[in-house]
Every structure is written in C-alpha cells, then in structure tokens.
Protein backbone atom coordinates (compact mmCIF):
# COMPACT_ATOMS: atom_id res chain seq x y z
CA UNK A 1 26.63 -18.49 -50.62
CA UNK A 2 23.07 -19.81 -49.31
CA UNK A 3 25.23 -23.01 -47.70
CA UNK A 4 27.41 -20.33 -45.63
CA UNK A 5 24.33 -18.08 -44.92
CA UNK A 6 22.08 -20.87 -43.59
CA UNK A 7 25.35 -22.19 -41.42
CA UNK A 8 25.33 -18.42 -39.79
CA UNK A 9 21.81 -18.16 -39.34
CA UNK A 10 22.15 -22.25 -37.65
CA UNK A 11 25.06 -21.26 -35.53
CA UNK A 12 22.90 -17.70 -34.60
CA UNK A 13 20.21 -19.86 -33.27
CA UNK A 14 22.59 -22.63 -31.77
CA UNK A 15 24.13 -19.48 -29.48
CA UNK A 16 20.77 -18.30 -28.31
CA UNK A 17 19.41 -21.51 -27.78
CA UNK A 18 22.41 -22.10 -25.25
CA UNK A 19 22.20 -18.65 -24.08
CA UNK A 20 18.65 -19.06 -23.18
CA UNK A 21 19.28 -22.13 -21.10
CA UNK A 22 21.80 -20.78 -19.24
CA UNK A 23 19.68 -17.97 -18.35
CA UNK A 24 17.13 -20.13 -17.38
CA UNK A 25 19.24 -22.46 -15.25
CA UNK A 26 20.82 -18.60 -13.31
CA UNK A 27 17.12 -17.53 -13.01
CA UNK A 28 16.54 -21.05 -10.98
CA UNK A 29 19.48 -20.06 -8.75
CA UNK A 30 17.28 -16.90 -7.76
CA UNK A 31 14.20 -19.40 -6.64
CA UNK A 32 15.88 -19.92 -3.49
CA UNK A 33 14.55 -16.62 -1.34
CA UNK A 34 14.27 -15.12 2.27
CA UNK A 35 11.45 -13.44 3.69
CA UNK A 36 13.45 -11.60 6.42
CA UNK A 37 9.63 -9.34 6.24
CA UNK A 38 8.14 -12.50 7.96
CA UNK A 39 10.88 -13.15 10.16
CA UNK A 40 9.77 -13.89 13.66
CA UNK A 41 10.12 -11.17 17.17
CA UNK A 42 13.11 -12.26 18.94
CA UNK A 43 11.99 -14.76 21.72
CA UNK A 44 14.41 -15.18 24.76
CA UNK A 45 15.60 -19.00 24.92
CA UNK A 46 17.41 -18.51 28.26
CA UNK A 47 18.56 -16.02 30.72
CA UNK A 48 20.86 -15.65 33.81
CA UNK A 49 22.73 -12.35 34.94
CA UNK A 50 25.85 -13.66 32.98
CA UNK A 51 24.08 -14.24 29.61
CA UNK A 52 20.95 -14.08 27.47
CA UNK A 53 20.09 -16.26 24.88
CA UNK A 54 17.33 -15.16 22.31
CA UNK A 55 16.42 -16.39 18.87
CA UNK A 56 14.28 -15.14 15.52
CA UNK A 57 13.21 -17.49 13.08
CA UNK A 58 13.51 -15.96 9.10
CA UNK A 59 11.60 -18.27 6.66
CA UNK A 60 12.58 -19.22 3.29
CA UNK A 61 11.46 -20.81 0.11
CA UNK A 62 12.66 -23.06 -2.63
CA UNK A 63 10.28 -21.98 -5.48
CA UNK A 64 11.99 -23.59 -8.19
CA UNK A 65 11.81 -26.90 -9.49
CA UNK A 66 15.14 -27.58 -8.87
CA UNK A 67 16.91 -29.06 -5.37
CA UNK A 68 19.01 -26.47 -3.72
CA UNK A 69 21.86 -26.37 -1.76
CA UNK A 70 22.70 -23.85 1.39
CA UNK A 71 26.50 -24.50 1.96
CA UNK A 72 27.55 -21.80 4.71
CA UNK A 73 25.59 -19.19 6.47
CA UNK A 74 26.28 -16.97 9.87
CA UNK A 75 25.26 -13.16 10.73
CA UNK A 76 27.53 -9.90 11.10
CA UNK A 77 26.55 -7.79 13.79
CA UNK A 78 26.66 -3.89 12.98
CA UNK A 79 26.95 -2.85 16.91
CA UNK A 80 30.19 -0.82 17.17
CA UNK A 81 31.22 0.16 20.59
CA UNK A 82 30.98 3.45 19.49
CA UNK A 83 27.27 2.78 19.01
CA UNK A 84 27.17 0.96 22.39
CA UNK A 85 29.68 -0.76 24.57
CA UNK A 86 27.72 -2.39 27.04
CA UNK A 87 27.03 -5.97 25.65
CA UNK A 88 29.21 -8.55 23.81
CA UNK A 89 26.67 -10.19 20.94
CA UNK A 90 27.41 -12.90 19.02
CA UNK A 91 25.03 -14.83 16.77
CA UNK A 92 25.32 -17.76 14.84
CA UNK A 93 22.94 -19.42 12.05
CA UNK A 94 21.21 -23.10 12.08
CA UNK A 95 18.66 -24.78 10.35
CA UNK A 96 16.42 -26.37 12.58
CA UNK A 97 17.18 -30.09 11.56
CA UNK A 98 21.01 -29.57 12.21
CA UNK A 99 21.09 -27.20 15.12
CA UNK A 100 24.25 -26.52 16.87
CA UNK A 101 25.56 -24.67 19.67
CA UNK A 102 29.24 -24.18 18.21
CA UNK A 103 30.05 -21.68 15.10
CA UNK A 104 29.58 -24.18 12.25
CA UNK A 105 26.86 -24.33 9.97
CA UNK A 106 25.90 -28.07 8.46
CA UNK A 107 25.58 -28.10 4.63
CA UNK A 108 21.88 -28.79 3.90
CA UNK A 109 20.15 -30.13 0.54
CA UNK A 110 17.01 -27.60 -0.20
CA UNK A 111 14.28 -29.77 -1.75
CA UNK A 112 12.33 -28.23 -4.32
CA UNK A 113 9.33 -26.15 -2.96
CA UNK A 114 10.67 -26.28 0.35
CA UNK A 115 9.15 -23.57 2.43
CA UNK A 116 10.84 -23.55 6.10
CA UNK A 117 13.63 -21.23 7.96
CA UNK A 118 16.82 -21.01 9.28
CA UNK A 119 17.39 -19.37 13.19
CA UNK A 120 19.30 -16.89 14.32
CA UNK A 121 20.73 -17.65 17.60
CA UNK A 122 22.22 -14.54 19.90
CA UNK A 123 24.15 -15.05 22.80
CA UNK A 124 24.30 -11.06 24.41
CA UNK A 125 26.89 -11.03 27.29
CA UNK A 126 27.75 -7.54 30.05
CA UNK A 127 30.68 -5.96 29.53
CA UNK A 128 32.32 -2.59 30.28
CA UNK A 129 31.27 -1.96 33.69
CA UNK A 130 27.23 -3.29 32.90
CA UNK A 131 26.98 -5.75 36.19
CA UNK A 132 24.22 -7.95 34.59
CA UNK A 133 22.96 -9.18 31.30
CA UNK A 134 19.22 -7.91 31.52
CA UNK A 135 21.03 -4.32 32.42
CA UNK A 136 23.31 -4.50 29.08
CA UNK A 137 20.26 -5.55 27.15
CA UNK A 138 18.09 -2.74 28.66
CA UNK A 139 20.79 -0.13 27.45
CA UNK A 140 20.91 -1.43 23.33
CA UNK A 141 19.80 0.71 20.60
CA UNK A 142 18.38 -0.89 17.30
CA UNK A 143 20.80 -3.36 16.03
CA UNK A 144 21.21 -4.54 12.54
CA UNK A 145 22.18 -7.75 11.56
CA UNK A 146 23.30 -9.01 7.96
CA UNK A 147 22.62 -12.99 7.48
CA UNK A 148 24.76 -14.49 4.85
CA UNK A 149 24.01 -17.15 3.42
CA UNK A 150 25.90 -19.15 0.27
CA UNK A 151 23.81 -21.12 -1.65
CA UNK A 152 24.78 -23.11 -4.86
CA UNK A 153 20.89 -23.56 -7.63
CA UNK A 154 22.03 -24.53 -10.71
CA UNK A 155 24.86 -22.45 -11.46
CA UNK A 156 27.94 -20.99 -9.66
CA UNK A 157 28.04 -20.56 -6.47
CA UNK A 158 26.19 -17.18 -4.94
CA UNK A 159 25.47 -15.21 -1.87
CA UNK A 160 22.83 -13.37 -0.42
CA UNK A 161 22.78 -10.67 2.53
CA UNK A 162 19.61 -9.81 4.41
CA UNK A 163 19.89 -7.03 6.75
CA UNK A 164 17.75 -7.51 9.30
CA UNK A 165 16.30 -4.82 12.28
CA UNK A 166 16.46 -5.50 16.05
CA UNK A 167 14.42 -2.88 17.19
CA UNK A 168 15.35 -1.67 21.23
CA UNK A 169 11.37 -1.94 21.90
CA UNK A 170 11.99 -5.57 21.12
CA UNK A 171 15.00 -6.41 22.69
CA UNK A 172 13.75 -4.32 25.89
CA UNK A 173 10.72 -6.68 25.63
CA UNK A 174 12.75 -9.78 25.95
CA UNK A 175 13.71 -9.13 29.47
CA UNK A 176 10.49 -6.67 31.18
C-alpha cells in the first residue's frame, strides 16, 4: 500500500512539475508586448491632390528571455461610409528593417529584449465627389484602427489586437 501511495504522490508531482513548465513557457509567449500608449502622432510621408501618405510608429518589446517570432501583421480600418464617405484608407504594417510598399508583411525573428516598432503606413485617397485629398482628409472624424499582429513565443501560435485612435485634430494637422 505505501509502494502504490508513494507512486500517486510521484506521478502528483510529475503532473505539476509539467504543468508548471508549460505555464511558464505560455507566460513567455505574453513577453512579447505593444505600447500602442507610446505610439507616435501620425506624420505625413507624402502628399499630392490624388493621395496622402502618413505614418505612426507603435513600439514594442521582447521582455522575455526567449527569441520571438512576428509571422503576419496588417490593420483593419473601422471607417464605414456611413461614418464618412469621403476618403478611401488603406493601411498596411512593416517593420522598419523589411519595409514594403505592397500588402505583405516579412516574417521577422524578435530577439530577446528587443525594444523597437513596427509602422503603420496609410495611404488616404478622395472619393465620392471630394475633388482633392487634403479636402477628404479635412472632412474625417476620429478613426480607429485595430493592428493585428500573429506572433508565435514558445507555445502555439497567438494574436493580439491593438485598437488604436486617429484623432480628427491630428489628421487635420497633417495637412494645415
């Protein structure tokens, strides 16, 4: 009987033991975070009546121990036309080291304690009767924009969304 109690109370502590380091290794995934707080005011990158090109940068940090990976990231834009009409925006995500003017984001290794950001690229284009881009942009309310981003830590793979503010002040900044 003490033989099959000491094998219960061994196989107890084998399942915590594991349990524990699997927790450990998911809590690394979570090391990997945005400071979309510190992100940067949008800063125009070009302009011409046709189209206006403006960027924020939204830092991040690797605080684990552990190399990272970001495999896929790129932003939804909450601007039904029902909200306003007058401007096409796209976006698209980069990391500075592999920027790219198309919609694909290059896979990136995260080295531990990394601190650094990915940009936000926006591309805001007249439509529906606005003759110019600096009039569409004049005319935007606040805009919110969700950045995903899939990462892969130590575990399965996971995702993160950030909503982040465009304020009209800021945009109407852009092109005063």
């Amino acid at each position: 009987m003490i033989i099959i109690g000491a094998i219960l109370v061994l196989a107890v502590l084998v399942i915590l033991f594991t349990l524990r380091l699997i927790s450990n290794h998911a809590a690394a995934d979570k090391e990997l975070v945005f400071f979309k707080e510190k992100r940067t005011r949008a800063k125009l990158v070009s302009t011409s009546a046709e189209k206006i090109v403006f960027s924020i940068d939204v830092p991040y940090a690797n605080q684990g121990g552990n190399e990272a990976i970001f495999l896929d990231a790129f932003v939804r834009i909450y601007l039904p036309d029902e909200q306003y009409n007058g401007v096409l925006l796209r976006g698209r995500v980069n990391h500075p080291k592999a920027p790219r003017t198309d919609d694909y984001f290059e896979a990136r290794l995260v080295p531990p304690h990394e601190e650094d950001h990915l940009t936000i690229t926006f591309e805001a284009t007249p439509r529906n009767g606005k003759k110019t881009a600096k009039e569409a942009l004049l005319g935007m309310p606040d805009v919110e924009v969700a950045m995903y981003v899939e990462r892969r830590g130590r575990m399965a793979l996971f995702h993160n969304k950030e909503n982040i503010l465009l304020t009209k002040e800021e945009l109407q900044d852009l092109v005063k």
